[in-house]
PDB file of N, CA and C in Angstrom:
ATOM      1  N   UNK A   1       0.843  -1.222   0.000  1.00  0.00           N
ATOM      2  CA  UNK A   1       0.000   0.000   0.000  1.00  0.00           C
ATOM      3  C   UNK A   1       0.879   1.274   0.000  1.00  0.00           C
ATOM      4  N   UNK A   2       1.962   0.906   0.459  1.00  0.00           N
ATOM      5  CA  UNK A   2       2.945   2.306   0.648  1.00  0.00           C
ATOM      6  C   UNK A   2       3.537   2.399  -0.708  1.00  0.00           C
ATOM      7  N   UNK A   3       3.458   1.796  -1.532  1.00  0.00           N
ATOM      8  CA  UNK A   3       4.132   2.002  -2.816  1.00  0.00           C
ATOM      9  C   UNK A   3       2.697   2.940  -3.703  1.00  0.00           C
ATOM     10  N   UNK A   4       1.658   2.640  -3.608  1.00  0.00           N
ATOM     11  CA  UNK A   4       0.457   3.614  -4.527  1.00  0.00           C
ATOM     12  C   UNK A   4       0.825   4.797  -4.120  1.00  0.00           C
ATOM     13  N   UNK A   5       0.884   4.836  -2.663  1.00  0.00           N
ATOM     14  CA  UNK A   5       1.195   6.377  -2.384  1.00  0.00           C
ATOM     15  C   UNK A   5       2.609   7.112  -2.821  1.00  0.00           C
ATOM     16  N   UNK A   6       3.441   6.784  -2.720  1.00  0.00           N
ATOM     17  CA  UNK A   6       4.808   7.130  -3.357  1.00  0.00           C
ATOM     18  C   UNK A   6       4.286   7.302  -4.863  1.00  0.00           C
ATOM     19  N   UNK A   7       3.759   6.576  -5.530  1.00  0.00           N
ATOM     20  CA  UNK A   7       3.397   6.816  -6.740  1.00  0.00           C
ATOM     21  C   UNK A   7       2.792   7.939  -7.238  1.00  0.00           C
ATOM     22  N   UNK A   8       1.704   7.961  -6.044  1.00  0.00           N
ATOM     23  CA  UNK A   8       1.059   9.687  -6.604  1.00  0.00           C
ATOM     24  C   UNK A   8       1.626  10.488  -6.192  1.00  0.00           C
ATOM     25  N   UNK A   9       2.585  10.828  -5.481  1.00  0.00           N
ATOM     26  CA  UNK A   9       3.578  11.628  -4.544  1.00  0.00           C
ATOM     27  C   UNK A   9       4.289  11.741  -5.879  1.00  0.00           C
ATOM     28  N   UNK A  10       4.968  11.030  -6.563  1.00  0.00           N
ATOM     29  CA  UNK A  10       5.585  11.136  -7.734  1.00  0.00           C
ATOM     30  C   UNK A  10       5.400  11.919  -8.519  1.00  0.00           C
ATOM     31  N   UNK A  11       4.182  11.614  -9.095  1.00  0.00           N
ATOM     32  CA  UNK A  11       3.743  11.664 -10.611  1.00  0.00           C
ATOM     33  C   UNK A  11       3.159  13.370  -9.832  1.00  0.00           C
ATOM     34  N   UNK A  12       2.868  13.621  -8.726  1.00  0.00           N
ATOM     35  CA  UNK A  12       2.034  15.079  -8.325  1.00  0.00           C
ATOM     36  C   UNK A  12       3.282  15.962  -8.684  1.00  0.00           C
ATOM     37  N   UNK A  13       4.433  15.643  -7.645  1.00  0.00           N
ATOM     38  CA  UNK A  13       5.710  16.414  -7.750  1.00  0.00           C
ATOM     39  C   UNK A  13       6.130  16.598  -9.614  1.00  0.00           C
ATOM     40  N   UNK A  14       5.896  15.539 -10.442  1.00  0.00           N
ATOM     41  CA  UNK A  14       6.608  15.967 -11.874  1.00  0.00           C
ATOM     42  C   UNK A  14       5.156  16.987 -12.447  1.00  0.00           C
ATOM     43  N   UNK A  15       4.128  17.176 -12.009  1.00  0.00           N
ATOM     44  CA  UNK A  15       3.041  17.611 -12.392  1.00  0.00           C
ATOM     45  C   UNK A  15       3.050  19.135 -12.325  1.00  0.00           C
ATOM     46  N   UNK A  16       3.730  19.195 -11.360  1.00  0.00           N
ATOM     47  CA  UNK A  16       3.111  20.825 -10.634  1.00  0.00           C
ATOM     48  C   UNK A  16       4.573  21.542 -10.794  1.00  0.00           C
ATOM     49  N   UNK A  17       5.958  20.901 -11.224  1.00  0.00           N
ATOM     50  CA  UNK A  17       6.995  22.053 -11.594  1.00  0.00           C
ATOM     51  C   UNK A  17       6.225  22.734 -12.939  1.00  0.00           C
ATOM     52  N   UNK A  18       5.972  21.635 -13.777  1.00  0.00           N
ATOM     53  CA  UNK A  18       5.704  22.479 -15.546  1.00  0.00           C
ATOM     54  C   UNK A  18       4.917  22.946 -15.411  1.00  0.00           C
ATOM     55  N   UNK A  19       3.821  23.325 -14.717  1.00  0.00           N
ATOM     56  CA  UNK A  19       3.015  23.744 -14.546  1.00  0.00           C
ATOM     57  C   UNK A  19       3.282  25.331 -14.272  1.00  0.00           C
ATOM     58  N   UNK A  20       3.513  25.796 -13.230  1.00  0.00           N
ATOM     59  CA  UNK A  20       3.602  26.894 -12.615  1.00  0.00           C
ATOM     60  C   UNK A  20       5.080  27.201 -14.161  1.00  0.00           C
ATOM     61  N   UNK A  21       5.891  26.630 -14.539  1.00  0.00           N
ATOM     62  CA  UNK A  21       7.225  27.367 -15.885  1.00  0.00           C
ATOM     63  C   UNK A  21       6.598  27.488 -16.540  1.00  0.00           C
ATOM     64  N   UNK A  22       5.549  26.578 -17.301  1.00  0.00           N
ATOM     65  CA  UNK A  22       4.526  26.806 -18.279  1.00  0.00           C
ATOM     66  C   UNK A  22       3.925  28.237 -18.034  1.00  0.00           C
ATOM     67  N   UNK A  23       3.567  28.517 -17.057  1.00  0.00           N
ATOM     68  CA  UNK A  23       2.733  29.860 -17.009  1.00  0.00           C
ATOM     69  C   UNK A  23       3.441  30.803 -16.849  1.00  0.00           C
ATOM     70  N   UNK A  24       4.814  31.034 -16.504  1.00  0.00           N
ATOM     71  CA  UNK A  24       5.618  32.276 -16.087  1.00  0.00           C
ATOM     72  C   UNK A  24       5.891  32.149 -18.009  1.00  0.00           C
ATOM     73  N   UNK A  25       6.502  31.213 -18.226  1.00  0.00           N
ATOM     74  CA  UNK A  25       6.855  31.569 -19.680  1.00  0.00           C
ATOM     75  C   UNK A  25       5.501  31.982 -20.745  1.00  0.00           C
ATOM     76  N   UNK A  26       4.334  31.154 -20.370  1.00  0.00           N
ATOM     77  CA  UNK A  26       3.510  31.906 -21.391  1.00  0.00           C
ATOM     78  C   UNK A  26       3.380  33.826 -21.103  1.00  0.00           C
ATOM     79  N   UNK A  27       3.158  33.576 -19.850  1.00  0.00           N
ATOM     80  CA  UNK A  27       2.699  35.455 -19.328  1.00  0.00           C
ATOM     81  C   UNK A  27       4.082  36.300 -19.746  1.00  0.00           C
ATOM     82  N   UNK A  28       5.460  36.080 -19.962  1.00  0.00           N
ATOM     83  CA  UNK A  28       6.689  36.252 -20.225  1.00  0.00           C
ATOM     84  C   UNK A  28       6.552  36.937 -21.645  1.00  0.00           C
TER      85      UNK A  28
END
């Protein structure tokens, strides 16, 4: 069970850097 969670812990953390660069560079 401790491995699903590491998983979405994962995949959240690679989610939410491009996210917030994506938007400084579009408004840029």
């Amino acid at each position: 069970m401790p491995l699903r969670r590491k998983a979405t812990d994962v995949r959240a953390t690679t989610t939410i850097p491009p996210l917030p660069s994506s938007s400084i560079t579009f408004t840029k």
